[in-house]
Protein backbone atom coordinates (compact mmCIF):
# COMPACT_ATOMS: atom_id res chain seq x y z
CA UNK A 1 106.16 86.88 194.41
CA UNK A 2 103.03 88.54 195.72
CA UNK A 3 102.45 89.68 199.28
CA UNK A 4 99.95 87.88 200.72
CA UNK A 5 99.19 91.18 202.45
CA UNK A 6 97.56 92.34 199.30
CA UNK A 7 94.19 90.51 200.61
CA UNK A 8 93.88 93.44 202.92
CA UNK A 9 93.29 95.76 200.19
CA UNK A 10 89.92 95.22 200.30
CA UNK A 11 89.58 96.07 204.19
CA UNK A 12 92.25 99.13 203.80
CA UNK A 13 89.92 100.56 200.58
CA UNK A 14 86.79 100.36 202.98
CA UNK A 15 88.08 102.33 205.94
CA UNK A 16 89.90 104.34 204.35
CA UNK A 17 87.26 105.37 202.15
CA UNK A 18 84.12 105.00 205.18
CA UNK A 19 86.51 107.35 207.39
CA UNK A 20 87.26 109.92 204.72
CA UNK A 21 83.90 110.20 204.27
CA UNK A 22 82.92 110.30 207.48
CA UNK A 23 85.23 113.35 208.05
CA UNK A 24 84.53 115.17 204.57
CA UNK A 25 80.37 115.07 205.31
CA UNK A 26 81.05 116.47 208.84
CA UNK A 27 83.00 119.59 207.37
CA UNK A 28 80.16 119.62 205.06
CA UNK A 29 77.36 119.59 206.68
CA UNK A 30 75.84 123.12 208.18
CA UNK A 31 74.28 121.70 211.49
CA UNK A 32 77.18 120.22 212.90
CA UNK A 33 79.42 123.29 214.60
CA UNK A 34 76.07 125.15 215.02
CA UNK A 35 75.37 125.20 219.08
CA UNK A 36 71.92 125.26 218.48
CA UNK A 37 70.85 122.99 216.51
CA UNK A 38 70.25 118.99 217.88
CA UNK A 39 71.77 117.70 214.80
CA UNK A 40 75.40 119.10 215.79
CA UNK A 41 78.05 118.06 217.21
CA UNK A 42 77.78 119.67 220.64
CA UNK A 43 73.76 117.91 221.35
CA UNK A 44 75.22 114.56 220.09
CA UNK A 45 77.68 115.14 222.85
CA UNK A 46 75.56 115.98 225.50
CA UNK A 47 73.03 113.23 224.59
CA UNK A 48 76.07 110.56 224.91
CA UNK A 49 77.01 111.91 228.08
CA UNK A 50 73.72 110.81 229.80
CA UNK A 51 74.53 107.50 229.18
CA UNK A 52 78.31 107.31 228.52
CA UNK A 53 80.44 105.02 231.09
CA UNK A 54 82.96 108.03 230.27
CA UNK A 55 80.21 110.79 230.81
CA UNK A 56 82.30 113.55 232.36
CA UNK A 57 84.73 113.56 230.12
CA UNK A 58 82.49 114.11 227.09
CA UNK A 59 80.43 116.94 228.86
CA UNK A 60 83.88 118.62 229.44
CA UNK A 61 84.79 118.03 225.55
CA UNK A 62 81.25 119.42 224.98
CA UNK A 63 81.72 122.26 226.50
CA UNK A 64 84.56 123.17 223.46
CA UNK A 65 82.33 121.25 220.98
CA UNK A 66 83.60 123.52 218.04
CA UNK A 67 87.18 122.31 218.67
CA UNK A 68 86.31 118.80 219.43
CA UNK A 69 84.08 118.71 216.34
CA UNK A 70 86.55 119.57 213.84
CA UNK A 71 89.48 117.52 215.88
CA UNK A 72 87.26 114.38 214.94
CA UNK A 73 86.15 115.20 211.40
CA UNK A 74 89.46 115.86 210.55
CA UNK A 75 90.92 112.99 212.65
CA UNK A 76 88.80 111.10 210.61
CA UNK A 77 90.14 112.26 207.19
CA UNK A 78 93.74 111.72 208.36
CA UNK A 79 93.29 108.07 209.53
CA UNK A 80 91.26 107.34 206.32
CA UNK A 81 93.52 109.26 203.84
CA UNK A 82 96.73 107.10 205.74
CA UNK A 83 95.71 104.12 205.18
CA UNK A 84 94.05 104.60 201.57
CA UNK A 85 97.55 106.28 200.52
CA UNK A 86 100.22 103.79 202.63
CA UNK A 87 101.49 106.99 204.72
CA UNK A 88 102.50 105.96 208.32
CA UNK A 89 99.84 102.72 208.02
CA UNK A 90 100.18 101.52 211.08
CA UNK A 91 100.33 104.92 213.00
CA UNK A 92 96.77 105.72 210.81
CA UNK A 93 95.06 102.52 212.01
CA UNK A 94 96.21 103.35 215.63
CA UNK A 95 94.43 106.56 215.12
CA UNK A 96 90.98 104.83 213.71
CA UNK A 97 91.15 101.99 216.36
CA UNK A 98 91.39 105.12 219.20
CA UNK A 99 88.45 107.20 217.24
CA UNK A 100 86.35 103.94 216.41
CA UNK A 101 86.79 102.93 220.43
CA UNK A 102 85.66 106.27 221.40
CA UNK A 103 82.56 106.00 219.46
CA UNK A 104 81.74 103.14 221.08
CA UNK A 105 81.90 104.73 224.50
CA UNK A 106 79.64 107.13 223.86
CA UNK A 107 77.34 106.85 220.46
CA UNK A 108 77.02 102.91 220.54
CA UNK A 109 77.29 102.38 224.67
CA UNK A 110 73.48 101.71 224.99
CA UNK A 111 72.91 99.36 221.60
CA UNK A 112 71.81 96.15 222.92
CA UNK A 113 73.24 93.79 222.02
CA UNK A 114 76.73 95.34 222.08
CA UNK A 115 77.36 93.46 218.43
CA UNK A 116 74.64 95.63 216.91
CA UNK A 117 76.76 98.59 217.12
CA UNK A 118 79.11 98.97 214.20
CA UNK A 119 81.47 101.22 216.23
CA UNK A 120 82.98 97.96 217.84
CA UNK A 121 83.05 96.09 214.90
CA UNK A 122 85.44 99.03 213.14
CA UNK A 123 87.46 98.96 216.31
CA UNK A 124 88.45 95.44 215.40
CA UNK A 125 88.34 95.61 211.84
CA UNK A 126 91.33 98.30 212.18
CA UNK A 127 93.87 95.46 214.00
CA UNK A 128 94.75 93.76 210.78
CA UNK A 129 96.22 97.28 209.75
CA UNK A 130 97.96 98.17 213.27
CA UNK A 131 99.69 94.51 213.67
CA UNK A 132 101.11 94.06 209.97
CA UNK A 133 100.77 97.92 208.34
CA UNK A 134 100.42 97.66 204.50
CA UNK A 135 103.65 95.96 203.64
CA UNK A 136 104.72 97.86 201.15
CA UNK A 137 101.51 97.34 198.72
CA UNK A 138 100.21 100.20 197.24
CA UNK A 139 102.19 102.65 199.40
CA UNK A 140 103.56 106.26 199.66
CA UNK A 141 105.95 105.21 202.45
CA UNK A 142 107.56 102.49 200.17
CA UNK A 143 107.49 104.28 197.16
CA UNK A 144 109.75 107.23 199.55
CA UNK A 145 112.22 104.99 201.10
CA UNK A 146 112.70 103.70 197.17
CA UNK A 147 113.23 107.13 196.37
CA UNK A 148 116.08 107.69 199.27
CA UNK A 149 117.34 104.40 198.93
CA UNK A 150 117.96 105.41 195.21
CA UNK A 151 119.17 108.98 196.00
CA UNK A 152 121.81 106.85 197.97
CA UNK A 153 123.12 104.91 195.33
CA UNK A 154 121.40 101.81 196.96
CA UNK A 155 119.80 98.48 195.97
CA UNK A 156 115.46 99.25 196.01
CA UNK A 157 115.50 96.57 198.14
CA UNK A 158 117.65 96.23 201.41
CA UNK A 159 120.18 92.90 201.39
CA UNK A 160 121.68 90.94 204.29
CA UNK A 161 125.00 93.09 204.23
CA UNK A 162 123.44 96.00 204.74
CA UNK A 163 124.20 97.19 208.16
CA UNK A 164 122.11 98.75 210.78
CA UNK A 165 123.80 102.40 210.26
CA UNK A 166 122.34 102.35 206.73
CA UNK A 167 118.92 100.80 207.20
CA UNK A 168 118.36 103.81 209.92
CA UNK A 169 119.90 106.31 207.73
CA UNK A 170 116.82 105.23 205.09
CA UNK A 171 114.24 105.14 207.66
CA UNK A 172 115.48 108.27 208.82
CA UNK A 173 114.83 110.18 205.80
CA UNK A 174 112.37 108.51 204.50
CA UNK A 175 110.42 109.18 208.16
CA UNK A 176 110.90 112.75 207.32
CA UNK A 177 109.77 113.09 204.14
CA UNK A 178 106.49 111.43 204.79
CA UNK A 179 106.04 114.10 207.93
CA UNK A 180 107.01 116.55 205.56
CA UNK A 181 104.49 115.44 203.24
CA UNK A 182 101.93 115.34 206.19
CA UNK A 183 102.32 118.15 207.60
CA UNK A 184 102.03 120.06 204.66
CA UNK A 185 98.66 118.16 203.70
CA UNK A 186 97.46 119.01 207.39
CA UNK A 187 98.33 122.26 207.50
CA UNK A 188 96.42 122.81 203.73
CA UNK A 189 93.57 120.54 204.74
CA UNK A 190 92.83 122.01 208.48
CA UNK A 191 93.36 125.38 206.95
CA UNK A 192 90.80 124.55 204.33
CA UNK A 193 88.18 122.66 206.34
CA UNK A 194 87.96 124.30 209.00
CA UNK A 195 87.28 127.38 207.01
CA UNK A 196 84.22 125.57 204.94
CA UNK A 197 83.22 124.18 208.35
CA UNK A 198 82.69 127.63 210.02
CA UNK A 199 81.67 129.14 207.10
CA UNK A 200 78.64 126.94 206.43
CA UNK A 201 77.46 127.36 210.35
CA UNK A 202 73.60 129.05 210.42
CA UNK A 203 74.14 133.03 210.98
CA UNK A 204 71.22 135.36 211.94
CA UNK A 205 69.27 136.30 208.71
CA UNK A 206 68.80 139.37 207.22
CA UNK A 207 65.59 139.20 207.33
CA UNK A 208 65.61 138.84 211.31
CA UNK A 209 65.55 142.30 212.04
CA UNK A 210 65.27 141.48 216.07
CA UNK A 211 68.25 139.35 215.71
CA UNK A 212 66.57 136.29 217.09
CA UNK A 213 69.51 134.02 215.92
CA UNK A 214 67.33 131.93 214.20
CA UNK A 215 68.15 132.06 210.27
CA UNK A 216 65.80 130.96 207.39
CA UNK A 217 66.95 127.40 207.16
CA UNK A 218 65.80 124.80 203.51
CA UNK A 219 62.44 125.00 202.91
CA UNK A 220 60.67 121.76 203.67
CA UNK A 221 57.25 122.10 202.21
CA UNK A 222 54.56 124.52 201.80
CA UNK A 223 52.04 124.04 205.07
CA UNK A 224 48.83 123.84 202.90
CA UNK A 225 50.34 120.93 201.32
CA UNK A 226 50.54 119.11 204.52
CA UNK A 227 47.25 118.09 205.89
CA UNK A 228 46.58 117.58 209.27
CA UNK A 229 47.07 114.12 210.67
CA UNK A 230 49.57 113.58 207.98
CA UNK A 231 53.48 113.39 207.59
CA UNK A 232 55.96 114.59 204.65
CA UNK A 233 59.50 112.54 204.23
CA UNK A 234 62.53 114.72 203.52
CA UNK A 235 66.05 114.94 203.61
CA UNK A 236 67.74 116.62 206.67
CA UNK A 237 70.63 119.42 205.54
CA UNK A 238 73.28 116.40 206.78
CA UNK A 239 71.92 114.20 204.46
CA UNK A 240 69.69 112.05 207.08
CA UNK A 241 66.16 110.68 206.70
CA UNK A 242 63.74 112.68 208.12
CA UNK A 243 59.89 113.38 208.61
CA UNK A 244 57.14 116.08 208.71
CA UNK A 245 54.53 115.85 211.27
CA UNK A 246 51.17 118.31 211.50
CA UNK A 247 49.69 116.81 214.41
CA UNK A 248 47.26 120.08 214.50
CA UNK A 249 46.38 122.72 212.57
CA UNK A 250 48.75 125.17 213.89
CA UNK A 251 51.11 122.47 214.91
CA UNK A 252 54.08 121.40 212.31
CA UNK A 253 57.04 118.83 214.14
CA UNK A 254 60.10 117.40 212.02
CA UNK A 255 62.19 114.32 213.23
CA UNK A 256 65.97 112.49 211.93
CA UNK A 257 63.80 109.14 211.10
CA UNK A 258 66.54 107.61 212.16
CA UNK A 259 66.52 104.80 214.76
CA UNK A 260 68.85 105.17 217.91
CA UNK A 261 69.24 101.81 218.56
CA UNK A 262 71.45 100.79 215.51
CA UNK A 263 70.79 103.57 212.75
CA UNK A 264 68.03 102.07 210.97
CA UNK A 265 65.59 104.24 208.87
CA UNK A 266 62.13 104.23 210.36
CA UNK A 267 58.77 104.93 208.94
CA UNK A 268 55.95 107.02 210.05
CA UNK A 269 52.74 104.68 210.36
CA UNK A 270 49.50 106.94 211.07
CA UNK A 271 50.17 106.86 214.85
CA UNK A 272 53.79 107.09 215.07
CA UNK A 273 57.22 105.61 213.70
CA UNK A 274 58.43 102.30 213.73
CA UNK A 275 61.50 100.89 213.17
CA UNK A 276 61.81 97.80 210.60
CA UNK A 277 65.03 96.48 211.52
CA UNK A 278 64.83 95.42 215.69
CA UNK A 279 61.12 96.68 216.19
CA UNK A 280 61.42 100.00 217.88
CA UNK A 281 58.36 102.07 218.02
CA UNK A 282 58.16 105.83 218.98
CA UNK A 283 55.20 107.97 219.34
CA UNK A 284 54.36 111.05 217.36
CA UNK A 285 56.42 112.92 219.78
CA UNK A 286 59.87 111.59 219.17
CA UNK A 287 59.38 109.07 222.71
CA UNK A 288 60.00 105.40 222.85
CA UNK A 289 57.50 103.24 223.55
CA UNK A 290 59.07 100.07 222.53
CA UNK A 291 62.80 99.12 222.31
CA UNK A 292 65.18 98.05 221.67
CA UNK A 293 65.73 101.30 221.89
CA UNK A 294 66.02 103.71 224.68
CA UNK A 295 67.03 107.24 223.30
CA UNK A 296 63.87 109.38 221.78
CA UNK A 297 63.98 110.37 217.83
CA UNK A 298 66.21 113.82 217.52
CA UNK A 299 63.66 116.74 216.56
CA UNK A 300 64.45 119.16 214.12
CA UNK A 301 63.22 122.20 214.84
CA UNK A 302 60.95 124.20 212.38
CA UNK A 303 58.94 127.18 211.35
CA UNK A 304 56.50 128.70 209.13
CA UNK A 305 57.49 131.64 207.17
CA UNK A 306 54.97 132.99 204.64
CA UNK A 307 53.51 129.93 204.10
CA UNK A 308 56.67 127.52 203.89
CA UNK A 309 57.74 125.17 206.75
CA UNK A 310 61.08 125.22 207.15
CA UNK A 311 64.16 124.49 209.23
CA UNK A 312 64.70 126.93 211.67
């Protein structure tokens, strides 16, 4: 007979898989350890902590944003990974509901109304997972305690007679070979990560003889291609939306076109950028002036070398 449980298959293939990626793009992405830039980690902390009901604690966190940064990407691969692979299910949703509720206190704490923001909704979404795990469908941990059940000359399934000695003599071991399991994968994947992480962080260029700290960053467009008064869509290193502005001559300004109310995409309209989704507006200067939302649009901070605007 089939366990009704398998209808969460669905919802365990979709966190899982959001969560992994949410912690793979992080370790991928070349802004988010770097100090300087407003599209890491540490700005995105110190913009939540403005309006955060648990604002101190963030700007301490902040203050080791390197740490922090790479405790929630790969946080994030761990709870998604659990759950996709049946490993310690219900321990792994524990872990997204905590990460998921800590969004919400900071990233989604001003989205009006509070069921715009996603981070709430995942929250919830995880409590199928915590209450009834993945009941043996589709997962490592059963697939181990078959294994030492076997190893013991016992029935793949437990029966009535067993008694309690026995069933924790299989939980036991089977316990330990999933943290064995686990901890090897950590120790690999933190190893790994954290390596690619750092790695991919700006450095000075060589061509910065002065050692300004500011490297040569993807080239965005060449500046006689953008005319004055007009805007250039492109795609930010971390794979957002964003926008070219030359509101003068001598004047280039880049922005995420990304709405901070609820993560829409917004457009550039001649006079500024509006959101489609909730009717935000924002100026050409990054600054509300309509909500819903309340945060400005997160500049990205450019350059012209020889001709080429790029990121700095």
């Amino acid at each position: 007979m089939r366990s009704p449980l398998r209808a969460l298959l669905p919802l365990r293939t979709f966190l899982g898989g959001t969560f992994v990626y949410a912690g793979v793009s992080k370790l991928f992405d070349p802004h988010y350890l770097d100090d300087s830039s407003p599209l890491g980690v540490r700005a995105q902390m110190a913009q939540a902590a403005e309006t955060s009901p648990i604002g101190p604690l963030v700007s301490l966190v902040a203050d080791h944003s390197a740490v922090a940064g790479l405790a929630i990407a790969f946080g994030e691969v761990a709870v998604g990974l659990g759950v996709l692979l049946g490993l310690f299910t219900r321990l792994a949703a524990l872990g997204g509901v905590l990460l998921s509720v800590s969004f919400f206190l900071t990233v989604s704490w001003t989205t009006r109304p509070y069921y715009y923001g996603a981070d709430l909704v995942f929250a919830f979404a995880w409590t199928p997972l915590l209450t009834m795990g993945d009941a043996g469908v589709l997962s490592l941990t059963a697939w181990l305690r078959a294994r030492v059940r076997h190893r013991l000359g016992l029935p793949v399934r437990g029966t009535p007679d067993e008694g309690a000695a026995v069933h924790d003599q299989v939980e036991r071991r089977t316990v330990l070979r999933g943290g064995v399991i686990a901890a090897a994968t950590t120790a690999v994947g933190v190893t790994a990560g954290s390596a690619l992480a750092l790695a991919r962080r700006p450095t000075v260029a060589s061509g910065d003889p002065a050692g300004s700290g500011v490297a040569s960053g993807p080239v965005i467009a060449a500046a006689a291609d953008v005319a004055v008064g007009s805007s250039k869509s492109f795609t930010a290193p971390n794979g957002a939306p964003a926008c070219l502005l030359r509101p003068a001559p001598d004047r280039f300004v880049a922005f995420n076109a990304t709405c901070t109310h609820q993560g829409c995409p917004v457009s550039y309209v001649g006079s500024g950028f509006r959101c489609p989704c909730h009717g935000s507006t924002f100026d050409e200067n990054g600054q509300v002036t309509k909500g819903p939302a309340r945060a400005p649009l997160i500049e990205i901070p450019v350059r012209v070398v020889d001709g080429q605007v790029t990121i700095a």
